[in-house]
PDB file of N, CA and C in Angstrom:
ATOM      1  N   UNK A   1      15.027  21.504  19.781  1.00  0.00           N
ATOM      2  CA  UNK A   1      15.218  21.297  18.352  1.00  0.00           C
ATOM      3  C   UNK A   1      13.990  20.583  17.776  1.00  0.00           C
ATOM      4  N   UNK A   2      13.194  21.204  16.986  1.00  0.00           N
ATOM      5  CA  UNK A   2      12.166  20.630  15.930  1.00  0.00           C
ATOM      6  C   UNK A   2      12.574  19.758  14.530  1.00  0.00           C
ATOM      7  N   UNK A   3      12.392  18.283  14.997  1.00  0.00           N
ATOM      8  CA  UNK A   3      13.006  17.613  13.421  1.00  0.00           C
ATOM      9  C   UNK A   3      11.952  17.106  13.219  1.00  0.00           C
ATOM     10  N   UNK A   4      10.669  18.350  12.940  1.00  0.00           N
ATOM     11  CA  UNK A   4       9.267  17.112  12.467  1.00  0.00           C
ATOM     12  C   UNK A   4       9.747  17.144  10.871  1.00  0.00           C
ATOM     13  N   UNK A   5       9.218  16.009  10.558  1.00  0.00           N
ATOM     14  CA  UNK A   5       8.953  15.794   8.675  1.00  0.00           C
ATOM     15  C   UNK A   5       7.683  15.947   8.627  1.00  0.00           C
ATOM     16  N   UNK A   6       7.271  15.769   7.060  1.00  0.00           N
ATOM     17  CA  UNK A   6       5.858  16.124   6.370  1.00  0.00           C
ATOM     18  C   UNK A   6       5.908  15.060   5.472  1.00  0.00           C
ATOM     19  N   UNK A   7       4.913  14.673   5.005  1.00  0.00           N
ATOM     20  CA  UNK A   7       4.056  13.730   4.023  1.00  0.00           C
ATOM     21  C   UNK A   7       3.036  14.336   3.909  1.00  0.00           C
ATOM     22  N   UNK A   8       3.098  14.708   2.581  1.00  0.00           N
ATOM     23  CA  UNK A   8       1.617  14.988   2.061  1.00  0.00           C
ATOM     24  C   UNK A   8       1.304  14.689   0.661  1.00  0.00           C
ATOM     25  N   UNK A   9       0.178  14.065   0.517  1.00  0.00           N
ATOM     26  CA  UNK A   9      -0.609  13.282  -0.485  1.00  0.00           C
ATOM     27  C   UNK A   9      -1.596  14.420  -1.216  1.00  0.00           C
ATOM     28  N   UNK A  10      -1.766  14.520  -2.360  1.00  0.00           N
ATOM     29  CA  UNK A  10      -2.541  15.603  -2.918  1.00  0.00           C
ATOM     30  C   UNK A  10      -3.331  14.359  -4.054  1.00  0.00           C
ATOM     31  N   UNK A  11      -4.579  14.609  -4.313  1.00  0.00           N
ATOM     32  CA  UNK A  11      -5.461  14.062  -4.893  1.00  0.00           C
ATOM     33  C   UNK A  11      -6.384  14.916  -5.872  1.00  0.00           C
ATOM     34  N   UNK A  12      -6.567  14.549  -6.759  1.00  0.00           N
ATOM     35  CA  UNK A  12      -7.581  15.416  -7.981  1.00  0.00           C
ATOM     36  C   UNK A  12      -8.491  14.361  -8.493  1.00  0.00           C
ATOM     37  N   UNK A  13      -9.638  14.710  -7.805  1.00  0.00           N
ATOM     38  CA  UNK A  13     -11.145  13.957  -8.202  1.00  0.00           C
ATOM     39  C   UNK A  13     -11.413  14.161  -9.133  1.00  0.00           C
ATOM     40  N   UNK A  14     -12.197  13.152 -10.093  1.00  0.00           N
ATOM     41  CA  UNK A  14     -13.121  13.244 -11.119  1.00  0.00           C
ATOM     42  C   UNK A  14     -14.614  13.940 -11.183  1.00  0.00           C
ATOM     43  N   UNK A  15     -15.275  14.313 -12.132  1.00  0.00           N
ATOM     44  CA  UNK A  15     -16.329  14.509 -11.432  1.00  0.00           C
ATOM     45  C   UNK A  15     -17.312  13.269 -10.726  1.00  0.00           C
ATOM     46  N   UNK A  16     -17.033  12.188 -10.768  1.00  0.00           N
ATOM     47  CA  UNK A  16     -17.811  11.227  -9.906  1.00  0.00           C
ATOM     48  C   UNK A  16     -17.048  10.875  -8.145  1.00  0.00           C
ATOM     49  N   UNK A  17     -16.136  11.989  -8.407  1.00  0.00           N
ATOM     50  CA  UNK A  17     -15.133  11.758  -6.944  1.00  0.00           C
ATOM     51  C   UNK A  17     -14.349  10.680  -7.027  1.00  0.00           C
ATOM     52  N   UNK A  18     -14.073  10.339  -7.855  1.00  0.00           N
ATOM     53  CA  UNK A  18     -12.679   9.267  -8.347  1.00  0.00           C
ATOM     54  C   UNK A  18     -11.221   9.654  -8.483  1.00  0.00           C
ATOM     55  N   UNK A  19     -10.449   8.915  -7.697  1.00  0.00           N
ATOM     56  CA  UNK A  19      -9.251   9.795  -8.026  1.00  0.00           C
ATOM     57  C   UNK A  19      -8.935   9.560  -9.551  1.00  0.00           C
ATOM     58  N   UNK A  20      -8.482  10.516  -9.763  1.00  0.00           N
ATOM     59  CA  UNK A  20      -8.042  10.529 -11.292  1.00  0.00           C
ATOM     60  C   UNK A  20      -6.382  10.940 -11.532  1.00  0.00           C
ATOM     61  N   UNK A  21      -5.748  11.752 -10.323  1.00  0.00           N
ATOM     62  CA  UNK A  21      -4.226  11.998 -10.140  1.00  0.00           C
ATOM     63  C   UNK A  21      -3.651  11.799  -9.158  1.00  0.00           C
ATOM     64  N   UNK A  22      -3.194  11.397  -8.382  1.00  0.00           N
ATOM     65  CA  UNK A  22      -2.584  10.988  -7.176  1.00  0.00           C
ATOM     66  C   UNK A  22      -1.449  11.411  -6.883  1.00  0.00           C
ATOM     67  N   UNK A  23      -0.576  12.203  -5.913  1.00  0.00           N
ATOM     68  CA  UNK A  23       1.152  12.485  -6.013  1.00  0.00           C
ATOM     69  C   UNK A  23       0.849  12.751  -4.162  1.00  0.00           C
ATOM     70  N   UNK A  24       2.506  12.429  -4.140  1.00  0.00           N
ATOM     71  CA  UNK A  24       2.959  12.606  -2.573  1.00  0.00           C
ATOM     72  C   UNK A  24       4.066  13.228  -3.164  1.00  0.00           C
ATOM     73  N   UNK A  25       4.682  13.528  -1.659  1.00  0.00           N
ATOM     74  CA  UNK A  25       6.035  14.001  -1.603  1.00  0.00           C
ATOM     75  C   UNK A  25       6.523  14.119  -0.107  1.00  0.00           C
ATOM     76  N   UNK A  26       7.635  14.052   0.332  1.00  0.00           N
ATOM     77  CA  UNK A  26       7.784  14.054   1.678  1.00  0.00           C
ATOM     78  C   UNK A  26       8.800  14.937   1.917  1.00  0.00           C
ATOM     79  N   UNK A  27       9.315  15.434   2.891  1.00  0.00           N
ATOM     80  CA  UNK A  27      10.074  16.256   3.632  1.00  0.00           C
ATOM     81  C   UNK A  27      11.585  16.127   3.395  1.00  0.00           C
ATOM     82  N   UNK A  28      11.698  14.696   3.809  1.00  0.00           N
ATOM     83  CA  UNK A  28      13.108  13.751   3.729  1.00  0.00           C
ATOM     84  C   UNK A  28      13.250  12.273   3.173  1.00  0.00           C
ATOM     85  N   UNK A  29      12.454  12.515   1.583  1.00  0.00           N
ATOM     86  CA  UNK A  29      12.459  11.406   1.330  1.00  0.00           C
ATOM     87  C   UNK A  29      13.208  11.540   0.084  1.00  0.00           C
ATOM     88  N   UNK A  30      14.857  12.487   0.219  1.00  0.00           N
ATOM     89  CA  UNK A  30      15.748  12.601  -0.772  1.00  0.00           C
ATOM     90  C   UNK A  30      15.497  12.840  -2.648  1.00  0.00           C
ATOM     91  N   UNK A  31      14.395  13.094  -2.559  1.00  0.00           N
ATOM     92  CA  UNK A  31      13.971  14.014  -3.939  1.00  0.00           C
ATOM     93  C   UNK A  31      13.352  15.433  -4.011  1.00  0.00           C
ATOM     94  N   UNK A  32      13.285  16.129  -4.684  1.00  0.00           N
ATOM     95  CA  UNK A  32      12.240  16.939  -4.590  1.00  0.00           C
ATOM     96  C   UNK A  32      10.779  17.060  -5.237  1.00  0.00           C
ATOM     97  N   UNK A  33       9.682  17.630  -4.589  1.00  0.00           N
ATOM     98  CA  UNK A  33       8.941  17.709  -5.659  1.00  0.00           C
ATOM     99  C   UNK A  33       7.768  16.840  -5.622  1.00  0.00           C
ATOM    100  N   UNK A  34       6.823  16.753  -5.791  1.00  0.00           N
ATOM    101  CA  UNK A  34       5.715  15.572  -6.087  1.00  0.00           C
ATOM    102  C   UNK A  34       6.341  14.768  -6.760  1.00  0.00           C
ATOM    103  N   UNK A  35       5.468  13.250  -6.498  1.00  0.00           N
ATOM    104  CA  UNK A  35       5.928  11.970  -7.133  1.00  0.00           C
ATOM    105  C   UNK A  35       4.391  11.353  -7.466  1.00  0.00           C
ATOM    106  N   UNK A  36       4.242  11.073  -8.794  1.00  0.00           N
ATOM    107  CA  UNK A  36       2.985  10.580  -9.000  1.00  0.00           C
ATOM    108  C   UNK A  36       2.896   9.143  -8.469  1.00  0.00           C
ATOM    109  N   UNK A  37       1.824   8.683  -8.695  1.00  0.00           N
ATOM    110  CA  UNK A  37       1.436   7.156  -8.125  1.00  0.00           C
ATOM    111  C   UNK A  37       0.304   6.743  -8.247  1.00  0.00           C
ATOM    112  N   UNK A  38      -0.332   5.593  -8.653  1.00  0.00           N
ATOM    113  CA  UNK A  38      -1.013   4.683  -8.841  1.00  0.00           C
ATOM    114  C   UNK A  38      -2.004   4.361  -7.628  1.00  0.00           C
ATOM    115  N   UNK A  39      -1.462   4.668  -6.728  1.00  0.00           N
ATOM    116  CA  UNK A  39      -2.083   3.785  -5.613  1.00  0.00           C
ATOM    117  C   UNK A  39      -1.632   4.009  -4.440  1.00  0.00           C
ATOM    118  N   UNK A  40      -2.382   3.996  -3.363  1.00  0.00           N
ATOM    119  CA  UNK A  40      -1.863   4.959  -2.044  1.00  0.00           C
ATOM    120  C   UNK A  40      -2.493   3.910  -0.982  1.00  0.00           C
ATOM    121  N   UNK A  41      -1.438   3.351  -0.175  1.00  0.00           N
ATOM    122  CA  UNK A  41      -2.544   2.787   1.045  1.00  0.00           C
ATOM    123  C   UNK A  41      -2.279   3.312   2.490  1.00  0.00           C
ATOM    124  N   UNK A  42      -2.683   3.497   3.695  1.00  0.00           N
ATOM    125  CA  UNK A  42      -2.441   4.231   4.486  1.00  0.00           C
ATOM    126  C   UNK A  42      -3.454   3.619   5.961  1.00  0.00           C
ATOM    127  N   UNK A  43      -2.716   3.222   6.304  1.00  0.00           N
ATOM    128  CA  UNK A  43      -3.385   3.020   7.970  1.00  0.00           C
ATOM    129  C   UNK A  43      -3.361   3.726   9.237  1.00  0.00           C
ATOM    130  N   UNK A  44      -4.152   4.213   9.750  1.00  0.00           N
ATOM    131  CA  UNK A  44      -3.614   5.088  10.938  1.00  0.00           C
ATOM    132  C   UNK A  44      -4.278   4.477  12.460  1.00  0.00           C
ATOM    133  N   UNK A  45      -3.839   4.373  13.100  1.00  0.00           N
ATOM    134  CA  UNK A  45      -3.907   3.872  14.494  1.00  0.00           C
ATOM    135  C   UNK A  45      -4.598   5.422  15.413  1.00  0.00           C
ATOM    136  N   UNK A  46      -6.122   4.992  15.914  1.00  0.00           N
ATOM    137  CA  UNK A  46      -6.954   5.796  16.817  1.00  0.00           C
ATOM    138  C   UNK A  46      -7.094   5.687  18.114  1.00  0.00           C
ATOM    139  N   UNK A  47      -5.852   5.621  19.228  1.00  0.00           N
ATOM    140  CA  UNK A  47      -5.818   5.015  19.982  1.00  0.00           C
ATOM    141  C   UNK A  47      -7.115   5.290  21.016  1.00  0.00           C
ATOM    142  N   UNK A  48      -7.540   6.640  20.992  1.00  0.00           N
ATOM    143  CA  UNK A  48      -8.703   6.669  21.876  1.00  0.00           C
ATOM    144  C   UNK A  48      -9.890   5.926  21.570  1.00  0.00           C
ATOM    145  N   UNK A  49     -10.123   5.781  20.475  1.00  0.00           N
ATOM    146  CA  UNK A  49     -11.028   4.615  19.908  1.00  0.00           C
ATOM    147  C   UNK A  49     -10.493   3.122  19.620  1.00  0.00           C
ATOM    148  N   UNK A  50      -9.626   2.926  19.957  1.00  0.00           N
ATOM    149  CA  UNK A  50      -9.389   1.905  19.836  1.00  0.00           C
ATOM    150  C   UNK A  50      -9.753   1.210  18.214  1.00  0.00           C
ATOM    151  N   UNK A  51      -9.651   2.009  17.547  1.00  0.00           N
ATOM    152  CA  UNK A  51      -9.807   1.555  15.963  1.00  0.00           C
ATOM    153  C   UNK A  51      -8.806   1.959  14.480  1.00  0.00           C
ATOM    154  N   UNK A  52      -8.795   1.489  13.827  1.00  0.00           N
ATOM    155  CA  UNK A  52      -7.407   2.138  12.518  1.00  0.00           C
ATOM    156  C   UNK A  52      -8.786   2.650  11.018  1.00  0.00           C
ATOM    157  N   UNK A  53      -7.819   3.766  10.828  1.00  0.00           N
ATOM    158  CA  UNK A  53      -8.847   4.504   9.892  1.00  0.00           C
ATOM    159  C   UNK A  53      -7.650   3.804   8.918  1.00  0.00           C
ATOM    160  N   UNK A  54      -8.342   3.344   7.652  1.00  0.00           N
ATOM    161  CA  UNK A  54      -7.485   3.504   6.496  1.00  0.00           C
ATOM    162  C   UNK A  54      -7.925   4.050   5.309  1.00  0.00           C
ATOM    163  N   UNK A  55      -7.350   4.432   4.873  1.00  0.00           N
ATOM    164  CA  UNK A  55      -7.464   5.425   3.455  1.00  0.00           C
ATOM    165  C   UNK A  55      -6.691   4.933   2.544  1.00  0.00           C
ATOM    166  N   UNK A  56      -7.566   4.065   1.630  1.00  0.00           N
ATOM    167  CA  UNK A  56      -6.826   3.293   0.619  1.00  0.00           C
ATOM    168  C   UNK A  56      -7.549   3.895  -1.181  1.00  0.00           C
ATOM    169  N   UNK A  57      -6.502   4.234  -2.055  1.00  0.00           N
ATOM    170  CA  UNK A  57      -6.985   5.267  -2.672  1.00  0.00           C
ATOM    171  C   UNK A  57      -6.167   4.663  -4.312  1.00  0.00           C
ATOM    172  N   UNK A  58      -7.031   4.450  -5.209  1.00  0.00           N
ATOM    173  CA  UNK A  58      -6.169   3.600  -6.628  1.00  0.00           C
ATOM    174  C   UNK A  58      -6.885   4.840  -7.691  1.00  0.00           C
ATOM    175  N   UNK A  59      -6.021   4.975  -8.789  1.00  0.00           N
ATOM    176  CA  UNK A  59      -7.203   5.811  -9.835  1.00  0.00           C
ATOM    177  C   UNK A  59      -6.855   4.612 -11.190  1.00  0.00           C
ATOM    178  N   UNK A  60      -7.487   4.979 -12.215  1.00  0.00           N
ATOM    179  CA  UNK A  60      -8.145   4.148 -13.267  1.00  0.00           C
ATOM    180  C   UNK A  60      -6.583   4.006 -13.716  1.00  0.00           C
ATOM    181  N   UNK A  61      -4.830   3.938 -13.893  1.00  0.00           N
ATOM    182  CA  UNK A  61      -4.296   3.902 -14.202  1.00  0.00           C
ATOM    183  C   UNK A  61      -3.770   2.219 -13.704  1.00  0.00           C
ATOM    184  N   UNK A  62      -3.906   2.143 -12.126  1.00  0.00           N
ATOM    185  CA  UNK A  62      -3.508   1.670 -11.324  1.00  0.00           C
ATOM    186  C   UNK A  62      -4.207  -0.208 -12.492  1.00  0.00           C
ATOM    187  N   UNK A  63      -3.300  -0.532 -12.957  1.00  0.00           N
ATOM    188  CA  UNK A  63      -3.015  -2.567 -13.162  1.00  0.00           C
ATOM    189  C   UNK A  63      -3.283  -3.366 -11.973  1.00  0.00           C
ATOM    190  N   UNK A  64      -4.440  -3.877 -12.220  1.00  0.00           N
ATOM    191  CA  UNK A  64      -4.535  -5.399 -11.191  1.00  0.00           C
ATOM    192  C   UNK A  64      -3.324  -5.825 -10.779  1.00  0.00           C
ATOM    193  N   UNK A  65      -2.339  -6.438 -11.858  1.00  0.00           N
ATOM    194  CA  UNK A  65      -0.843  -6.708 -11.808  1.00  0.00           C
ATOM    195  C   UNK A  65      -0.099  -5.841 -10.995  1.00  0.00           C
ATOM    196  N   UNK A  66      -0.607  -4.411 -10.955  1.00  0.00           N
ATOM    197  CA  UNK A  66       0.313  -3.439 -10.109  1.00  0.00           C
ATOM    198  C   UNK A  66      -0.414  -3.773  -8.713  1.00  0.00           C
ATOM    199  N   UNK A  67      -1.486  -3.408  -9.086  1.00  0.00           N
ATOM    200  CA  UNK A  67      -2.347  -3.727  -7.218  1.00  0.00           C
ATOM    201  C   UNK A  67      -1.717  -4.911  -6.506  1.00  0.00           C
ATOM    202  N   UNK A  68      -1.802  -6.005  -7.494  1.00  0.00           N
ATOM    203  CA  UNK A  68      -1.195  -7.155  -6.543  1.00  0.00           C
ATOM    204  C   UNK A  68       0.388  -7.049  -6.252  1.00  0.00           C
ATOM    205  N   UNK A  69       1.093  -6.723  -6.807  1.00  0.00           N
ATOM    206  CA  UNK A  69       2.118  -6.522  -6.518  1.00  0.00           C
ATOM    207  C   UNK A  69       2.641  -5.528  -4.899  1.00  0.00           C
ATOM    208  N   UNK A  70       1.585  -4.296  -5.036  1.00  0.00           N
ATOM    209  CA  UNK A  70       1.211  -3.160  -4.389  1.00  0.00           C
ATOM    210  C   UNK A  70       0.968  -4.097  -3.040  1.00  0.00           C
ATOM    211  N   UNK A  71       0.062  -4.925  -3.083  1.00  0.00           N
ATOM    212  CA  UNK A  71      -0.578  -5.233  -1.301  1.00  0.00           C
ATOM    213  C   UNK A  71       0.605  -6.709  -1.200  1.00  0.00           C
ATOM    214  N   UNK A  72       1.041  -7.076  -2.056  1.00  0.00           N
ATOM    215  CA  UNK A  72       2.170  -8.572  -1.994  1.00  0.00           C
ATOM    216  C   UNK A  72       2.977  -7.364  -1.269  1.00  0.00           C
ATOM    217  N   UNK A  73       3.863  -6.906  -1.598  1.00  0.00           N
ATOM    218  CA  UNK A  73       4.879  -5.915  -0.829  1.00  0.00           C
ATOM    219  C   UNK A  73       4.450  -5.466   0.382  1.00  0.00           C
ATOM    220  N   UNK A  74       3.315  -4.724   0.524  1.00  0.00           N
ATOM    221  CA  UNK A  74       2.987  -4.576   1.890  1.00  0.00           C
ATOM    222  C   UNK A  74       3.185  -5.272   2.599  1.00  0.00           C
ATOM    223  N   UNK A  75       2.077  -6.365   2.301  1.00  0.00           N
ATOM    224  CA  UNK A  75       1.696  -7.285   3.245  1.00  0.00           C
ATOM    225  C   UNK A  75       3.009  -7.534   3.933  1.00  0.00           C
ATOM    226  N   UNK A  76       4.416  -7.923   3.057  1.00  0.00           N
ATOM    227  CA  UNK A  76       5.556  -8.321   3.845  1.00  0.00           C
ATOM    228  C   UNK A  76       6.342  -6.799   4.322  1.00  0.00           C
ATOM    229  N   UNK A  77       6.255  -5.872   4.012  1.00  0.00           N
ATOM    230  CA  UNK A  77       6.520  -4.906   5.100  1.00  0.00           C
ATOM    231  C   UNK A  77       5.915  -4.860   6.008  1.00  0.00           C
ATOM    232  N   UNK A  78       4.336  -5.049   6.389  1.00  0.00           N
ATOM    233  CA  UNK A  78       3.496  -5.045   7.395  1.00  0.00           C
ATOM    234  C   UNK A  78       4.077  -6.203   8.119  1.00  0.00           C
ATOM    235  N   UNK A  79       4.509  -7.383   7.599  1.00  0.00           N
ATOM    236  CA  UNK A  79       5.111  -8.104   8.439  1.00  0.00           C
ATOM    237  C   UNK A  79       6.658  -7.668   9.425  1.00  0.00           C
ATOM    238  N   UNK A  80       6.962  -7.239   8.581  1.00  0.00           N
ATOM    239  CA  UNK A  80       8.329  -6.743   9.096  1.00  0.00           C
ATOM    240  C   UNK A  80       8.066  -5.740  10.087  1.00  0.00           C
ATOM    241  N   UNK A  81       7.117  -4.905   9.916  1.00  0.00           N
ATOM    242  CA  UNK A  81       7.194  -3.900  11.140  1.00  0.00           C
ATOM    243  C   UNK A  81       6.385  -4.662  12.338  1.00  0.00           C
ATOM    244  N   UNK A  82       5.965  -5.283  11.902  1.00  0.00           N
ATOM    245  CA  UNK A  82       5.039  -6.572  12.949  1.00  0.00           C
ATOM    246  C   UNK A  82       5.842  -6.897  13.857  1.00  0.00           C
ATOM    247  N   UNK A  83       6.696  -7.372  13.446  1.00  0.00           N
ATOM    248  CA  UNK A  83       8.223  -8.172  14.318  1.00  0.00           C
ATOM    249  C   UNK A  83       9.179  -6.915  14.938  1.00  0.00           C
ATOM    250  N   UNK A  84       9.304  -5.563  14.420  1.00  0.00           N
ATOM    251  CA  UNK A  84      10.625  -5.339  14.291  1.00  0.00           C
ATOM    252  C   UNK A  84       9.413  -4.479  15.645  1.00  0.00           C
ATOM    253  N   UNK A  85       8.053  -3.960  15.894  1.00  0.00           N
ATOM    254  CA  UNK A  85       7.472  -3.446  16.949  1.00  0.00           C
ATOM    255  C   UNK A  85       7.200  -4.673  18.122  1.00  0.00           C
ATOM    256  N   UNK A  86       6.712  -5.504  18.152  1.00  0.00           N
ATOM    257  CA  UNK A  86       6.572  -6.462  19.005  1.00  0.00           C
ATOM    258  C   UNK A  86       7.492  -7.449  19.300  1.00  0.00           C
ATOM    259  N   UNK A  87       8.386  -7.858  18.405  1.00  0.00           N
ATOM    260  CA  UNK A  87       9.229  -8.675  18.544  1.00  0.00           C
ATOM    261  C   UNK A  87       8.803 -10.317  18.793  1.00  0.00           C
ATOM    262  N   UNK A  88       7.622 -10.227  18.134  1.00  0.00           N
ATOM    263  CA  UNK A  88       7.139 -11.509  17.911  1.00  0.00           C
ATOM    264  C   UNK A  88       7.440 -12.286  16.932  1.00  0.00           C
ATOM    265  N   UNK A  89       8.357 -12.792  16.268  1.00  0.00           N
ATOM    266  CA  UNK A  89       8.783 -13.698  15.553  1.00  0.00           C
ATOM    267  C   UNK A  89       7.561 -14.419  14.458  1.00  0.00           C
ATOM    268  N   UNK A  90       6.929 -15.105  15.787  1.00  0.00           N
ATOM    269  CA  UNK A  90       5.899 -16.381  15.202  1.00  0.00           C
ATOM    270  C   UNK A  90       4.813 -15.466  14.247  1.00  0.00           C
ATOM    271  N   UNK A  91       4.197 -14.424  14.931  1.00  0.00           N
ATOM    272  CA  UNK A  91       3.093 -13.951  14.339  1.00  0.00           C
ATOM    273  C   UNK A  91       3.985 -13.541  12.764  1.00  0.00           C
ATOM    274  N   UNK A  92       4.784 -12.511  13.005  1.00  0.00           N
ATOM    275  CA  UNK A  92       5.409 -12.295  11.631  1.00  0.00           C
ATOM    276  C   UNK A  92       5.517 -12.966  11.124  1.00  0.00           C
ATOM    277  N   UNK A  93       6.075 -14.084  11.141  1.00  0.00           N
ATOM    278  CA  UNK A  93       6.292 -15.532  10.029  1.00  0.00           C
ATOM    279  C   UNK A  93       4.750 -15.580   9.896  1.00  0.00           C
ATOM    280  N   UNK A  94       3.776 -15.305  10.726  1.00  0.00           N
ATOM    281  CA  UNK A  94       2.671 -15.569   9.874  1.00  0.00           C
ATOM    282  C   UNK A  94       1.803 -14.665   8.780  1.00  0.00           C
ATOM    283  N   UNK A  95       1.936 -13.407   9.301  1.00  0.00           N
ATOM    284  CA  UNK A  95       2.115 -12.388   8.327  1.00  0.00           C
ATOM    285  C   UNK A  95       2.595 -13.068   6.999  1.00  0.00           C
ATOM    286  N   UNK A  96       4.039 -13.182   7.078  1.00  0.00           N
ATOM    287  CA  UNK A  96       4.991 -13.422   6.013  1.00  0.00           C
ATOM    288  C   UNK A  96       4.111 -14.303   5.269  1.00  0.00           C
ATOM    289  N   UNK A  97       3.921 -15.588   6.055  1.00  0.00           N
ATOM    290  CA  UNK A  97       3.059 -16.909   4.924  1.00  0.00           C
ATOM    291  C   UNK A  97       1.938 -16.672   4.236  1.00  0.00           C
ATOM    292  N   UNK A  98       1.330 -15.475   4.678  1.00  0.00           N
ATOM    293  CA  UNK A  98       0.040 -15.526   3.768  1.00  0.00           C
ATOM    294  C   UNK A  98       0.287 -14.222   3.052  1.00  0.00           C
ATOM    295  N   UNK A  99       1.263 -13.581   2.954  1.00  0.00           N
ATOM    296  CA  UNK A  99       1.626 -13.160   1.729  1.00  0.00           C
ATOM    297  C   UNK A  99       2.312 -13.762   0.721  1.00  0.00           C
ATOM    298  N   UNK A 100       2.801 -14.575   0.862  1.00  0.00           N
ATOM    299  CA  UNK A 100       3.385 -15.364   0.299  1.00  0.00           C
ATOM    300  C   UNK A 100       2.019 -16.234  -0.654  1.00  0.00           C
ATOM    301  N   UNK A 101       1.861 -16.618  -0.207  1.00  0.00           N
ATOM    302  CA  UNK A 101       0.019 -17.355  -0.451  1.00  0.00           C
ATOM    303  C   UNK A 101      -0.896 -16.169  -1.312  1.00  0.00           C
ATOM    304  N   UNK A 102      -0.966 -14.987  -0.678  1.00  0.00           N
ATOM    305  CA  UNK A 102      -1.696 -14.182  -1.433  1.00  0.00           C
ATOM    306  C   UNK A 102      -0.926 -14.000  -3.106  1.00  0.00           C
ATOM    307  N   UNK A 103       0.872 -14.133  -2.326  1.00  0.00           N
ATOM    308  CA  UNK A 103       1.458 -13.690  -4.321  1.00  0.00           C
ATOM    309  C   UNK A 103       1.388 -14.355  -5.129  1.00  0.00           C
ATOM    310  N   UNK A 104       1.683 -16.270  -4.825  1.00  0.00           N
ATOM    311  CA  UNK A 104       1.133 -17.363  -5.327  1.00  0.00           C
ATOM    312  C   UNK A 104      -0.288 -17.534  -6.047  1.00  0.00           C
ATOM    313  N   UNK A 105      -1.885 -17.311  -5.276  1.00  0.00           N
ATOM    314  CA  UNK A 105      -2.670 -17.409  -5.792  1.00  0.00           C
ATOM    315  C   UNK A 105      -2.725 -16.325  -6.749  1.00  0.00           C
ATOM    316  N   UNK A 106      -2.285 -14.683  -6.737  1.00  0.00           N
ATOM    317  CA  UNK A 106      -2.856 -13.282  -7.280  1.00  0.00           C
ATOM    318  C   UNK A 106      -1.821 -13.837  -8.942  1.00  0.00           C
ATOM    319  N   UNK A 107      -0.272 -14.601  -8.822  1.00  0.00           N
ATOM    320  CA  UNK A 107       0.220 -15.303  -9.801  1.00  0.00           C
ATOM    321  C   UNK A 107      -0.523 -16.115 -10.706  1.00  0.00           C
ATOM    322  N   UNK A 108      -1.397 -16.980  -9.938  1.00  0.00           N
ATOM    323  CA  UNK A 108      -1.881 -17.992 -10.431  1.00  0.00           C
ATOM    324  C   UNK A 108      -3.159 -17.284 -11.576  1.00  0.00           C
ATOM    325  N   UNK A 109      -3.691 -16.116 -10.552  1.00  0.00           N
ATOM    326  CA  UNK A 109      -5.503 -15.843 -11.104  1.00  0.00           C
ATOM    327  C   UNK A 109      -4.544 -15.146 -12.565  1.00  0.00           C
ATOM    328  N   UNK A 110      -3.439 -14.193 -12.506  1.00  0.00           N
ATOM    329  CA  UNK A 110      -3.057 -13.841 -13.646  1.00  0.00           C
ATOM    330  C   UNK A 110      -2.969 -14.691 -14.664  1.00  0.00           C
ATOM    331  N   UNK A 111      -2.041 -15.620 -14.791  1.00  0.00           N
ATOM    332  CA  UNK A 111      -1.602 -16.818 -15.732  1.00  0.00           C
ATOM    333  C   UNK A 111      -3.138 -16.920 -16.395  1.00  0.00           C
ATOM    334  N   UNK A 112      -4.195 -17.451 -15.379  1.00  0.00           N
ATOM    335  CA  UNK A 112      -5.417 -17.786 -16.100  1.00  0.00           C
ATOM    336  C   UNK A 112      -6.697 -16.548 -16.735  1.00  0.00           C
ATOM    337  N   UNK A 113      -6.251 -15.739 -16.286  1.00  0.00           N
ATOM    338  CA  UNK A 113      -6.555 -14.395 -17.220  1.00  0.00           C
ATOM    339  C   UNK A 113      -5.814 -14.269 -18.685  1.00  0.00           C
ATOM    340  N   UNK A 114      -4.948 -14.604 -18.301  1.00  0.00           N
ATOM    341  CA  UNK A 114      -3.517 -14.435 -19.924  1.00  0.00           C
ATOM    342  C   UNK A 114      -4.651 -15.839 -20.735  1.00  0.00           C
ATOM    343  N   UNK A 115      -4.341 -16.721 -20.066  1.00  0.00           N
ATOM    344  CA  UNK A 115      -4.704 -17.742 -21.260  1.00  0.00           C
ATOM    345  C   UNK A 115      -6.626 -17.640 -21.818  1.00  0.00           C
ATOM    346  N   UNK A 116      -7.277 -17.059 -20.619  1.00  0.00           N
ATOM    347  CA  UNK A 116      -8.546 -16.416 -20.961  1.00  0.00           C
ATOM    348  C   UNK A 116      -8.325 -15.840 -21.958  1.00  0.00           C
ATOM    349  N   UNK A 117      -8.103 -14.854 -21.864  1.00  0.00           N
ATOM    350  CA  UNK A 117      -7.413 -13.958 -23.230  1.00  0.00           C
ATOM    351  C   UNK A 117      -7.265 -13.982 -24.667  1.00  0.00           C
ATOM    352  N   UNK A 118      -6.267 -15.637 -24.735  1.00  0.00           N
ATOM    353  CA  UNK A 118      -5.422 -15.805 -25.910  1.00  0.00           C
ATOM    354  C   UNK A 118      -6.094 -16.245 -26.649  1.00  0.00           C
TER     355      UNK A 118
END
């Protein structure tokens, strides 16, 4: 029995090679259809090289406010799969703290952009 799924990401460059449209869609991810998006991050593990390719991909729509929000969330899913693959506790809690730290300061630089602003 074959139960592979699919993910696939489709991209439309600018002419300077900028993304300018971004959409996924997946196999079994209970919708149909492309789903647009802002911002795409993606890590992949090379085990014969011993190295992770990532393909991290924003177009001109994509809000600082959204970005930070975007890698604050990660960061604590990256924690979570941290723990839930190794079962290391400690490291995850450390994961966890400096996202936590990253949402705090990326909070803070906003506030003082707003009052830059006003």
């Amino acid at each position: 029995m074959n139960d592979e799924k699919t993910i696939q990401i489709y991209v439309n460059l600018d002419k300077n090679r900028f993304p300018e449209k971004i959409e996924w869609e997946a196999s079994d991810a209970g919708f149909g259809g492309r789903q647009d998006t802002n911002s795409f991050l993606l890590s992949v593990w090379d085990n014969e090289k011993q190295s992770a390719l990532a393909l991290n991909l924003w177009n001109e729509k994509m809000l600082v406010e959204d970005m930070n929000m975007h890698f604050f969330q990660t960061l604590h899913a990256m924690a979570e799969s941290y723990r839930t693959a190794t079962g290391n506790i400690a490291l995850a809690q450390s994961i966890q703290d400096f996202a936590q730290k990253f949402g705090e300061l990326a909070e803070a630089e906003a506030e003082k952009q707003k009052n830059k602003n006003e």
